[in-house]
Structures are given as structure tokens and as C-alpha cells.
PDB file of N, CA and C in Angstrom:
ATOM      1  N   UNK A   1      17.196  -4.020  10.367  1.00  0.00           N
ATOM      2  CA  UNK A   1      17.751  -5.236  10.885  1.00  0.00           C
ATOM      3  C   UNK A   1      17.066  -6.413  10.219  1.00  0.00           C
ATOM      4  N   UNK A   2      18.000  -7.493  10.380  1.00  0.00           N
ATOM      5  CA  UNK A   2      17.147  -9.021   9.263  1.00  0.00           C
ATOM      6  C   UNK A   2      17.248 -10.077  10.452  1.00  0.00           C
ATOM      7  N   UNK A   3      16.337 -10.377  10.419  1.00  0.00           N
ATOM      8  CA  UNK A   3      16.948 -11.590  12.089  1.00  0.00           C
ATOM      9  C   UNK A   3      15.903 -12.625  10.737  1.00  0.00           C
ATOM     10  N   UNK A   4      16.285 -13.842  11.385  1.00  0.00           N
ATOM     11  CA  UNK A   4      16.121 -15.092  10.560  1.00  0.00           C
ATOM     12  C   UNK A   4      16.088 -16.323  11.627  1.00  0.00           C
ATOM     13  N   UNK A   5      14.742 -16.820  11.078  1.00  0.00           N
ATOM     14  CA  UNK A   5      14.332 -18.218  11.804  1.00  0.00           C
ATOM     15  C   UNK A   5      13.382 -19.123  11.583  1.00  0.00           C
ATOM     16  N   UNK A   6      13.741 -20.358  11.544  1.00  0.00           N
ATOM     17  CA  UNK A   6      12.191 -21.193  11.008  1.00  0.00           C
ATOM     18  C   UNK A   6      10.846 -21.067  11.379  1.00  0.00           C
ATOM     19  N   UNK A   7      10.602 -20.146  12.761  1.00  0.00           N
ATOM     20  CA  UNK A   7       8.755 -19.983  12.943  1.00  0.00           C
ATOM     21  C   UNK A   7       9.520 -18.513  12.671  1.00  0.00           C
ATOM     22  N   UNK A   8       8.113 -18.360  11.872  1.00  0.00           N
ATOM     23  CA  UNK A   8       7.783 -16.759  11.874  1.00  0.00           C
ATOM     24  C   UNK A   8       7.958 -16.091  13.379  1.00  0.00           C
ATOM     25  N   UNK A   9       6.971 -16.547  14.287  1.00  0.00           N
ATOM     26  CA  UNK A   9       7.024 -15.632  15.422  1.00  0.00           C
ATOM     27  C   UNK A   9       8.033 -15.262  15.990  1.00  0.00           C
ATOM     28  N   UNK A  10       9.014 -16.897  16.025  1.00  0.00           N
ATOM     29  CA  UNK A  10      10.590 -16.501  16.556  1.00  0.00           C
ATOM     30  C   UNK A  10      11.286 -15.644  16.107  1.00  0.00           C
ATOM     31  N   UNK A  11      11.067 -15.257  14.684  1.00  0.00           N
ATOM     32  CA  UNK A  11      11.867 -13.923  14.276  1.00  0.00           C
ATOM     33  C   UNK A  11      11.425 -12.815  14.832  1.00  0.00           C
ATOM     34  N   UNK A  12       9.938 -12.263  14.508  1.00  0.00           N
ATOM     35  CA  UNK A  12       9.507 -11.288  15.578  1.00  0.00           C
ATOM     36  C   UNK A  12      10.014 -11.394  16.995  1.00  0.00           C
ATOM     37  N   UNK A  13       9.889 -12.214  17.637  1.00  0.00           N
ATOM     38  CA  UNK A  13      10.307 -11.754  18.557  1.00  0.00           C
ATOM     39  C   UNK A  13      11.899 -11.453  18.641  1.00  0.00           C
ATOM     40  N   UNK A  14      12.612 -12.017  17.954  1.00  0.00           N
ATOM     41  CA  UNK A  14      14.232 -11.639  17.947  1.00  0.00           C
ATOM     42  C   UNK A  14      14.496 -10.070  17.456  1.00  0.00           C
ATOM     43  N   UNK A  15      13.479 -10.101  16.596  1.00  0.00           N
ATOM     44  CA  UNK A  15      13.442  -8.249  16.429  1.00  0.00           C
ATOM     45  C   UNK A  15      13.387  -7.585  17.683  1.00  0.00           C
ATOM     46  N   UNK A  16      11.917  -7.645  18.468  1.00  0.00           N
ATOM     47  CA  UNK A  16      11.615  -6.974  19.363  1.00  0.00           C
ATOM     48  C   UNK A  16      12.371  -6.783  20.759  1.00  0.00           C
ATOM     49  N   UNK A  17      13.256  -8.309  20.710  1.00  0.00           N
ATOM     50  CA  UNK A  17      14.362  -8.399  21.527  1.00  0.00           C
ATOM     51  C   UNK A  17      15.467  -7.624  21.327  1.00  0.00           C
ATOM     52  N   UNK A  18      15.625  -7.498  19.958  1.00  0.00           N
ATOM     53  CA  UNK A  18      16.737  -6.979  19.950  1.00  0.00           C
ATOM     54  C   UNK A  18      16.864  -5.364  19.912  1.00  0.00           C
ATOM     55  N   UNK A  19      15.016  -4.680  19.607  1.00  0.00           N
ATOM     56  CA  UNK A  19      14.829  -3.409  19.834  1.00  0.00           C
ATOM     57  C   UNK A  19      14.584  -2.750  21.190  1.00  0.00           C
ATOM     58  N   UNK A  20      14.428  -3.554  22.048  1.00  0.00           N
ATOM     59  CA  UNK A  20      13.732  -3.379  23.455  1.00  0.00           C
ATOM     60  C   UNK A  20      15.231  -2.785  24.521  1.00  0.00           C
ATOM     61  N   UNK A  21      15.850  -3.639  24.335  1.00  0.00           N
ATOM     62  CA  UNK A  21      16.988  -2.834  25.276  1.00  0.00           C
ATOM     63  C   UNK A  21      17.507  -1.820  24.557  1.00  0.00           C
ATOM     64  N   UNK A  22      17.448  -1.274  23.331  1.00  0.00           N
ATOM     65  CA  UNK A  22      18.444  -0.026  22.642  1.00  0.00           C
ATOM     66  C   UNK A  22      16.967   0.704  22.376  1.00  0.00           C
ATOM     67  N   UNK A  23      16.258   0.776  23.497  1.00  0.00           N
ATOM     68  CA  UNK A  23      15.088   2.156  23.207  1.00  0.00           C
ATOM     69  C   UNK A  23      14.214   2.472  22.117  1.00  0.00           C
ATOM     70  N   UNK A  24      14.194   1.073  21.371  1.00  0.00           N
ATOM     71  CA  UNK A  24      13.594   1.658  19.951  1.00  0.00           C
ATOM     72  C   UNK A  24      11.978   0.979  20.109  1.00  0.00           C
ATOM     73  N   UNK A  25      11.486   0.562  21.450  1.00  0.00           N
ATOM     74  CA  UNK A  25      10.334   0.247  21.588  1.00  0.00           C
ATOM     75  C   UNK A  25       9.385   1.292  22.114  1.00  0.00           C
ATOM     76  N   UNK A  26       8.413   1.721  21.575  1.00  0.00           N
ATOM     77  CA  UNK A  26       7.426   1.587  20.659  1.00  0.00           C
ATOM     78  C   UNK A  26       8.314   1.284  19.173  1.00  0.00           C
ATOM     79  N   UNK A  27       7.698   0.691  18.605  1.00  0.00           N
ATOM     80  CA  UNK A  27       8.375   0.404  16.962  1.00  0.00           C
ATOM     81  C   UNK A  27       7.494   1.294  16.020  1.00  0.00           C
ATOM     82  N   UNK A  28       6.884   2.591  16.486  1.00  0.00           N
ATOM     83  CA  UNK A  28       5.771   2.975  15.530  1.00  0.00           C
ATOM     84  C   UNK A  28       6.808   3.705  14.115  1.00  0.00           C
ATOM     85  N   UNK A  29       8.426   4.017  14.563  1.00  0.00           N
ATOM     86  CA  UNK A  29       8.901   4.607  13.314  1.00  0.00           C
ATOM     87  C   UNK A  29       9.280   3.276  12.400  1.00  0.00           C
ATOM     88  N   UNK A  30       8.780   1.851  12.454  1.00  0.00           N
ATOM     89  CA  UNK A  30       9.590   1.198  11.922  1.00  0.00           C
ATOM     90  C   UNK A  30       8.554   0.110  10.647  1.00  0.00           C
ATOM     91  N   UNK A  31       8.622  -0.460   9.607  1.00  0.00           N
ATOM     92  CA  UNK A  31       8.012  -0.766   9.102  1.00  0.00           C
ATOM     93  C   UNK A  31       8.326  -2.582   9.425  1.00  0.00           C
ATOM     94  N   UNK A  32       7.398  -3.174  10.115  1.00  0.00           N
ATOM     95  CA  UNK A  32       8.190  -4.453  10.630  1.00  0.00           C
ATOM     96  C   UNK A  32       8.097  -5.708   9.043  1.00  0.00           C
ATOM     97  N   UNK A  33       8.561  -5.921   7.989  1.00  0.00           N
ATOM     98  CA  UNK A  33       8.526  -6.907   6.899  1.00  0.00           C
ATOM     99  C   UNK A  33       8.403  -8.560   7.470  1.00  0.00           C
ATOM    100  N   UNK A  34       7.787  -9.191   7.256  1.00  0.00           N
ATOM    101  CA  UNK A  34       8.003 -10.624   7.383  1.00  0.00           C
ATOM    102  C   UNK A  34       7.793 -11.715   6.150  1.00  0.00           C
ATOM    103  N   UNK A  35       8.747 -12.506   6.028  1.00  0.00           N
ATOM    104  CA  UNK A  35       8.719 -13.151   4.627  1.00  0.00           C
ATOM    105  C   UNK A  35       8.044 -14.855   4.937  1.00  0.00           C
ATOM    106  N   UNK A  36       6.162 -14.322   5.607  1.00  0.00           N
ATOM    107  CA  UNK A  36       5.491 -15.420   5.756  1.00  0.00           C
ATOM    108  C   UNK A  36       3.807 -14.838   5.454  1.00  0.00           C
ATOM    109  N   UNK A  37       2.905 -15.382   6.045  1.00  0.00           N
ATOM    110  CA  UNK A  37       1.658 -15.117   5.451  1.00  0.00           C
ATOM    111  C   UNK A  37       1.520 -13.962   6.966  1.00  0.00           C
ATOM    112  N   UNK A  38       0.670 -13.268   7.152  1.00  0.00           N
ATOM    113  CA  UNK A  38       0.268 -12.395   8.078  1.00  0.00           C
ATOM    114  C   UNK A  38      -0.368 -13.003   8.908  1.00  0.00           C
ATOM    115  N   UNK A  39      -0.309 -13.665   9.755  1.00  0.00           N
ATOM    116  CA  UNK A  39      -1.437 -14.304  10.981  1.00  0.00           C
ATOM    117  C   UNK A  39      -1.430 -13.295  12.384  1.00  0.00           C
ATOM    118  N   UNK A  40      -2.729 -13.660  12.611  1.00  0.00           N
ATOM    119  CA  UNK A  40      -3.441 -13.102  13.839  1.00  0.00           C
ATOM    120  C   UNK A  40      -2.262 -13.013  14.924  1.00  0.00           C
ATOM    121  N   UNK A  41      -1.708 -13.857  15.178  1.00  0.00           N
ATOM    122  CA  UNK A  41      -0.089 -13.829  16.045  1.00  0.00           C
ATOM    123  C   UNK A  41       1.008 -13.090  15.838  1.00  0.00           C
ATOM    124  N   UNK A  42       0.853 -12.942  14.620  1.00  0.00           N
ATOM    125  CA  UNK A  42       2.002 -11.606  14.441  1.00  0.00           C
ATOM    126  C   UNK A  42       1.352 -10.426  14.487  1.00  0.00           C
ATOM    127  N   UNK A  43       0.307 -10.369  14.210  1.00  0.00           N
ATOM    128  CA  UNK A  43      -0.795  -8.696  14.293  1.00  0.00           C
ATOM    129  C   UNK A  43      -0.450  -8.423  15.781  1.00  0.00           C
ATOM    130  N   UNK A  44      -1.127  -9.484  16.429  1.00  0.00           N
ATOM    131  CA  UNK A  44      -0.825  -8.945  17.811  1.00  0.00           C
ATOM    132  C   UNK A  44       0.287  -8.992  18.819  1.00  0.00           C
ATOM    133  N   UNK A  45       1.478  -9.697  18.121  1.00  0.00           N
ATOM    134  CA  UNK A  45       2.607  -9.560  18.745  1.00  0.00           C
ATOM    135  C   UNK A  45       3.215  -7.986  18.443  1.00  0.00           C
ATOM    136  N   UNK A  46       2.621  -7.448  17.136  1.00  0.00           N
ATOM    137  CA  UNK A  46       3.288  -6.585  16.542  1.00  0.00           C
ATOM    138  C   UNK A  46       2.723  -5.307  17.369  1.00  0.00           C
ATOM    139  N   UNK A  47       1.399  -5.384  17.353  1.00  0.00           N
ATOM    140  CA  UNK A  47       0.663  -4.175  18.214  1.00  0.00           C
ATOM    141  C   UNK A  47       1.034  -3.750  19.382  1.00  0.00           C
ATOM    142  N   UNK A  48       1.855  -5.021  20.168  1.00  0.00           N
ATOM    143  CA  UNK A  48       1.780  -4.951  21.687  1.00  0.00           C
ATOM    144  C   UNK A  48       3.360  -4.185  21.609  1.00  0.00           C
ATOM    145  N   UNK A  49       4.433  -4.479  20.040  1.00  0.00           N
ATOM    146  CA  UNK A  49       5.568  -3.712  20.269  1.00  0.00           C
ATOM    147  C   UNK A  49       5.415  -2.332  19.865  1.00  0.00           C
ATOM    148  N   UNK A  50       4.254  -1.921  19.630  1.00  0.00           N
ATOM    149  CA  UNK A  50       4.107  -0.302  19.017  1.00  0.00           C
ATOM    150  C   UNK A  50       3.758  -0.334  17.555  1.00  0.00           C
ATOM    151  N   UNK A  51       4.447  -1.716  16.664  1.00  0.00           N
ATOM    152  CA  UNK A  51       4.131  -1.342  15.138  1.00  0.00           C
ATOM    153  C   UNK A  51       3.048  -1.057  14.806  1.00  0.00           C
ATOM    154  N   UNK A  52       3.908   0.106  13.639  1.00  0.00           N
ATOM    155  CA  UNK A  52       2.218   0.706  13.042  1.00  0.00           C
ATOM    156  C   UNK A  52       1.789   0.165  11.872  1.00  0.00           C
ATOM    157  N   UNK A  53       3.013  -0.487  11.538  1.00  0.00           N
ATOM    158  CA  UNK A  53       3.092  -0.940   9.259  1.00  0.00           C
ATOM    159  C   UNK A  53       3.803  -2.285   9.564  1.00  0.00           C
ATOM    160  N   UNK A  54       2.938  -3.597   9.543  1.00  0.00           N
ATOM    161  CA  UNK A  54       3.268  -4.911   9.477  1.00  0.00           C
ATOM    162  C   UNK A  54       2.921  -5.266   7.941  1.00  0.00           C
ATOM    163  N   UNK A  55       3.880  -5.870   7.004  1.00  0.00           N
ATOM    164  CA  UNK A  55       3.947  -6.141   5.942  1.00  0.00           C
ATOM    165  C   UNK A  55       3.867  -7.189   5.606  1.00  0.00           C
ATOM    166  N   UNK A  56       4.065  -8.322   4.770  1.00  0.00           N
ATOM    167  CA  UNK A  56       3.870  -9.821   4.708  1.00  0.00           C
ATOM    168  C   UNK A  56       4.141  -9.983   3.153  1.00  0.00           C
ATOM    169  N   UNK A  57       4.835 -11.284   2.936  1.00  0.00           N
ATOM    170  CA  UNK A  57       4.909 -11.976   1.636  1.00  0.00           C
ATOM    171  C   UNK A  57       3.768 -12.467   1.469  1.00  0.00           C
ATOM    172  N   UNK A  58       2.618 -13.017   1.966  1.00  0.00           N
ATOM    173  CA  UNK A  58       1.756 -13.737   1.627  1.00  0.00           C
ATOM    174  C   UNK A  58       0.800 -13.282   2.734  1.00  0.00           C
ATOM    175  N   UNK A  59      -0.468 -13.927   2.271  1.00  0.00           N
ATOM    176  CA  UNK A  59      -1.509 -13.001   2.733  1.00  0.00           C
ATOM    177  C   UNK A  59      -2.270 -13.307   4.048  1.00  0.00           C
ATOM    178  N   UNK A  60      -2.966 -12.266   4.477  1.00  0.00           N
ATOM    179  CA  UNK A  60      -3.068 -12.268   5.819  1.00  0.00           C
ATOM    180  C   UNK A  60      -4.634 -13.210   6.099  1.00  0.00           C
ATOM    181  N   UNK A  61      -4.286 -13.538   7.208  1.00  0.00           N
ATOM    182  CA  UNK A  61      -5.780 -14.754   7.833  1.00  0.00           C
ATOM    183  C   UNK A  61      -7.208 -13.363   7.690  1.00  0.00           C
ATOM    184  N   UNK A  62      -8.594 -13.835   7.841  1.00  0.00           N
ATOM    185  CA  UNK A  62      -9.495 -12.935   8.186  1.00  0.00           C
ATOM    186  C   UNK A  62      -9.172 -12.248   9.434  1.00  0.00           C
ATOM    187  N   UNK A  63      -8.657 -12.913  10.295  1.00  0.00           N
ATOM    188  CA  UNK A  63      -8.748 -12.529  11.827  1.00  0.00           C
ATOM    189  C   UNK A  63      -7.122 -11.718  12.104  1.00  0.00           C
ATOM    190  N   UNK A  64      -6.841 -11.874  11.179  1.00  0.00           N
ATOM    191  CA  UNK A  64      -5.429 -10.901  11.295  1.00  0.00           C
ATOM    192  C   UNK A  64      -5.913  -8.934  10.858  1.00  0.00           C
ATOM    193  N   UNK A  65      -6.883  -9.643   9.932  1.00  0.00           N
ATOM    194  CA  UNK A  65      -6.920  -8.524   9.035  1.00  0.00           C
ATOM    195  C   UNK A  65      -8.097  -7.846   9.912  1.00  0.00           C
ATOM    196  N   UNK A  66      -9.082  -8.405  10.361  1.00  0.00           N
ATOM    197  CA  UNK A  66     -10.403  -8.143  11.426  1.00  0.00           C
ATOM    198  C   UNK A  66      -9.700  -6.986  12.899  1.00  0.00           C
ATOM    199  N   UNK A  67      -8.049  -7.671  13.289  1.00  0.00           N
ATOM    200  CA  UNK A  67      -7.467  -7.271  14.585  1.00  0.00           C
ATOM    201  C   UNK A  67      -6.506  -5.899  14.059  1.00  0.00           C
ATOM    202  N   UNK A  68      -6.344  -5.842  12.826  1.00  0.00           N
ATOM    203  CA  UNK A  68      -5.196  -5.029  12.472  1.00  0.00           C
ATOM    204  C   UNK A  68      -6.132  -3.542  12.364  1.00  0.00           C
ATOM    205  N   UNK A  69      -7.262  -4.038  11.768  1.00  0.00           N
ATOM    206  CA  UNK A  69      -8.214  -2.845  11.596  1.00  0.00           C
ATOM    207  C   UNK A  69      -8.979  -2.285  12.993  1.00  0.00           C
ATOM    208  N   UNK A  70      -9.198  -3.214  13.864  1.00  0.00           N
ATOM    209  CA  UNK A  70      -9.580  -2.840  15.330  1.00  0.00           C
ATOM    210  C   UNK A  70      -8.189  -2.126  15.424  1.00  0.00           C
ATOM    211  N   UNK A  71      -7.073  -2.447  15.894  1.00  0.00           N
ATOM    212  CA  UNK A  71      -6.112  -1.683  16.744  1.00  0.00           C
ATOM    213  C   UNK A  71      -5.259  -1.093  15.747  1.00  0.00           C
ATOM    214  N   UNK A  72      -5.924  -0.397  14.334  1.00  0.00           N
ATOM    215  CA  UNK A  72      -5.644   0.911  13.668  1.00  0.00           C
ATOM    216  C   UNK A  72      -3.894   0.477  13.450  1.00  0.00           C
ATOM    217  N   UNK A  73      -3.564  -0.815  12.715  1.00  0.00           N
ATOM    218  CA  UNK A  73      -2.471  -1.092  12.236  1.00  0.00           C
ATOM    219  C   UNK A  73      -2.375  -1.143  10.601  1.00  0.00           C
ATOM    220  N   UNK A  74      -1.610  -0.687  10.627  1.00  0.00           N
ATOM    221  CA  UNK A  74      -1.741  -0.983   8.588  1.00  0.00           C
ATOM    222  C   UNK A  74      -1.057  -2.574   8.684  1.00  0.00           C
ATOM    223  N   UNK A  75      -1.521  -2.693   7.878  1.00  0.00           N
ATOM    224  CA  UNK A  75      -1.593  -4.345   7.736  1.00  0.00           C
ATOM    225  C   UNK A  75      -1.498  -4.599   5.810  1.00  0.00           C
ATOM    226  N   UNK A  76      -0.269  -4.788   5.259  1.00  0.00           N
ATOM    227  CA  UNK A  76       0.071  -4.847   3.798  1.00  0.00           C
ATOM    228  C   UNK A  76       0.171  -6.613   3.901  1.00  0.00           C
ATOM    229  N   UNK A  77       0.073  -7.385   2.529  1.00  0.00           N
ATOM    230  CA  UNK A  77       0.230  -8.106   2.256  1.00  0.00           C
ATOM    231  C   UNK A  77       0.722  -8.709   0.619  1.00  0.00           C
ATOM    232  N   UNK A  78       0.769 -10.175   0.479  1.00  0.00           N
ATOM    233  CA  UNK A  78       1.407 -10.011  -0.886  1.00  0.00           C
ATOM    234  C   UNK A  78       2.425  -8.900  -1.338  1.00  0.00           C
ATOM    235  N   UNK A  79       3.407  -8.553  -0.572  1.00  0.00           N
ATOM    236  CA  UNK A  79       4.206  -7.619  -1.358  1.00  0.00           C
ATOM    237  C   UNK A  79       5.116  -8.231  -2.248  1.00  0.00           C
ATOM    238  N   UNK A  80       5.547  -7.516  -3.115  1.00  0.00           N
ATOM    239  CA  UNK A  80       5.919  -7.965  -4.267  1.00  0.00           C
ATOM    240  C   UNK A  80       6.646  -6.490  -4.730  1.00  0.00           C
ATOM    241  N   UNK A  81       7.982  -6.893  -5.513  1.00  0.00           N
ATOM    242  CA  UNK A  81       8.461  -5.380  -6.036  1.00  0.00           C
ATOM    243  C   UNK A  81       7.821  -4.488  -6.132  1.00  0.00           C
ATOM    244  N   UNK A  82       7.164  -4.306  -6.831  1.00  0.00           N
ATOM    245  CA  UNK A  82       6.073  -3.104  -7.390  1.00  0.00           C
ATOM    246  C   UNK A  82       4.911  -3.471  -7.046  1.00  0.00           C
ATOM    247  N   UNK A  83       4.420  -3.759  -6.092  1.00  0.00           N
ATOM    248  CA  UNK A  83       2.843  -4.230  -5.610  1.00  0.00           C
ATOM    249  C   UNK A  83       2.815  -4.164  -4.335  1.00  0.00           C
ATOM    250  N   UNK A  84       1.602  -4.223  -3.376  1.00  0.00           N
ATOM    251  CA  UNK A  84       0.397  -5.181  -2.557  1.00  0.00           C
ATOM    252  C   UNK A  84      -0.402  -4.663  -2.262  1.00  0.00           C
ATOM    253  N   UNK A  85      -1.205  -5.332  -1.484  1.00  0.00           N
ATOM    254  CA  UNK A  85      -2.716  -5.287  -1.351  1.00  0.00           C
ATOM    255  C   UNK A  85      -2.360  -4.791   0.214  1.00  0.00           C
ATOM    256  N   UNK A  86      -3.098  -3.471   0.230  1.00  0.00           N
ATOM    257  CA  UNK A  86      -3.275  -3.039   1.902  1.00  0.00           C
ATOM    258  C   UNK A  86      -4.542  -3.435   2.629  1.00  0.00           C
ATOM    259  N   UNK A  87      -4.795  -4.178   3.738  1.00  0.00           N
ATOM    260  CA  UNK A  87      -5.914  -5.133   3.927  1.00  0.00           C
ATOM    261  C   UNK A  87      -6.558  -4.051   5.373  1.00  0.00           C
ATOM    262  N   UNK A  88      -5.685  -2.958   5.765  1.00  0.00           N
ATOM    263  CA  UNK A  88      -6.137  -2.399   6.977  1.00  0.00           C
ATOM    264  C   UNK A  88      -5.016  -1.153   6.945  1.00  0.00           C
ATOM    265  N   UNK A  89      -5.606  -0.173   7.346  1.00  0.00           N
ATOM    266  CA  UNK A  89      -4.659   1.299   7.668  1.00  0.00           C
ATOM    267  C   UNK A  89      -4.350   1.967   6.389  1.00  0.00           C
ATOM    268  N   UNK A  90      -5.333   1.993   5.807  1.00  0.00           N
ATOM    269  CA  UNK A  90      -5.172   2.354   4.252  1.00  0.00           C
ATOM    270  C   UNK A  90      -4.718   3.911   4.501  1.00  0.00           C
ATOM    271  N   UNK A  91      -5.212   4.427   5.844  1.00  0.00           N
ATOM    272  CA  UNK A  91      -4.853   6.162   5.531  1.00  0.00           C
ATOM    273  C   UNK A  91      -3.219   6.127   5.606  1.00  0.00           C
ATOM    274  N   UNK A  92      -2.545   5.247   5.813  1.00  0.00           N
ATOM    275  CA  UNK A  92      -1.120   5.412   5.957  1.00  0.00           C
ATOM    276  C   UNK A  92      -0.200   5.446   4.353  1.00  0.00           C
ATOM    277  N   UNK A  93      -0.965   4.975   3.971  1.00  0.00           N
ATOM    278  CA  UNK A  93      -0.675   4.777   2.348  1.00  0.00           C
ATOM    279  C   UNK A  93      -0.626   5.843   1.244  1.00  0.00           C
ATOM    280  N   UNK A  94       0.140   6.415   0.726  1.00  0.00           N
ATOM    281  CA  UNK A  94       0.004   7.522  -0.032  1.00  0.00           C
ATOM    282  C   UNK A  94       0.117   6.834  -1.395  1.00  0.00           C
ATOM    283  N   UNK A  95      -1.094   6.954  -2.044  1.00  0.00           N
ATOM    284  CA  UNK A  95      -0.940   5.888  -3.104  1.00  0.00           C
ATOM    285  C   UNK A  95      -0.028   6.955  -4.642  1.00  0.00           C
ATOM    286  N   UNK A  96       0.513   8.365  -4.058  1.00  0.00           N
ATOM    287  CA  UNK A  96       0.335   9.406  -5.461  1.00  0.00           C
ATOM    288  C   UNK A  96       1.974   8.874  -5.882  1.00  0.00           C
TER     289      UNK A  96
END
């Protein structure tokens, strides 16, 4: 799903809204993408919906990356076609 909105968070949450009544909450099968920097507010909006793989165009705060690694979230950033930098949950990553 692509939901679209000027704050980052408002899109998350239009996701989670829109996963919550059709049963798909916990989100741990889902890889949540956001096309903003990773902040501490989306780590933990994301944790509290189950995600396990929060992704980001641009890169994540210290304290995003500090919370993602406490509550065992993979936490990607800078993605880019063929790239990024995994900042937390590296065992999720099969780099072969």
C-alpha cells in the first residue's frame, strides 16, 4: 500500500489505520518504507504497530537508531536502488 502526506507521521499512521481493521496488525510480515529521514517518532510509532523492517530515504537521528536497536527493529536507511546502510537489526539482512 502507498498512502501519501505532508508529515511523515501522518502517513504512518494512515498505514496503520488502514492495516488495523483488515487484521494485518502486528505488521511484523511487512517492510514499512518511508520517503523521509528515520526519526525517533517513526521508530516508535512503528514498534508499537509490530514492524520489524522500517526503511527510510534519508538517514536516521542517533536516538532513532539507539531505540530501534533496544526494541530489536531493523532500522535501514539511505536506501537507494542498489544500496543502504543498516543502522540496527543487521541479523535480518542476508547480505549473500
Amino acid at each position: 500500500m502507498v498512502f501519501e502526506e505532508i508529515e511523515r507521521h501522518n502517513a504512518l499512521d494512515k498505514f496503520i489505520r488502514w492495516a488495523l481493521p483488515k487484521g494485518r496488525v502486528p505488521l511484523r510480515e511487512r517492510i514499512v518504507f518511508m520517503s523521509s529521514r528515520g526519526s525517533f517518532e517513526l521508530v516508535q510509532k512503528a514498534a508499537m504497530a509490530g514492524v520489524a523492517v522500517l526503511a527510510t530515504v534519508g538517514g536516521p537521528s542517533s536516538l532513532a537508531i539507539e531505540t530501534a536497536r533496544a526494541l530489536q527493529m531493523t532500522l535501514l536507511g539511505f536506501v537507494r536502488e542498489q544500496r543502504f546502510n543498516v543502522y540496527a537489526g543487521e541479523w535480518r539482512i542476508n547480505s549473500k
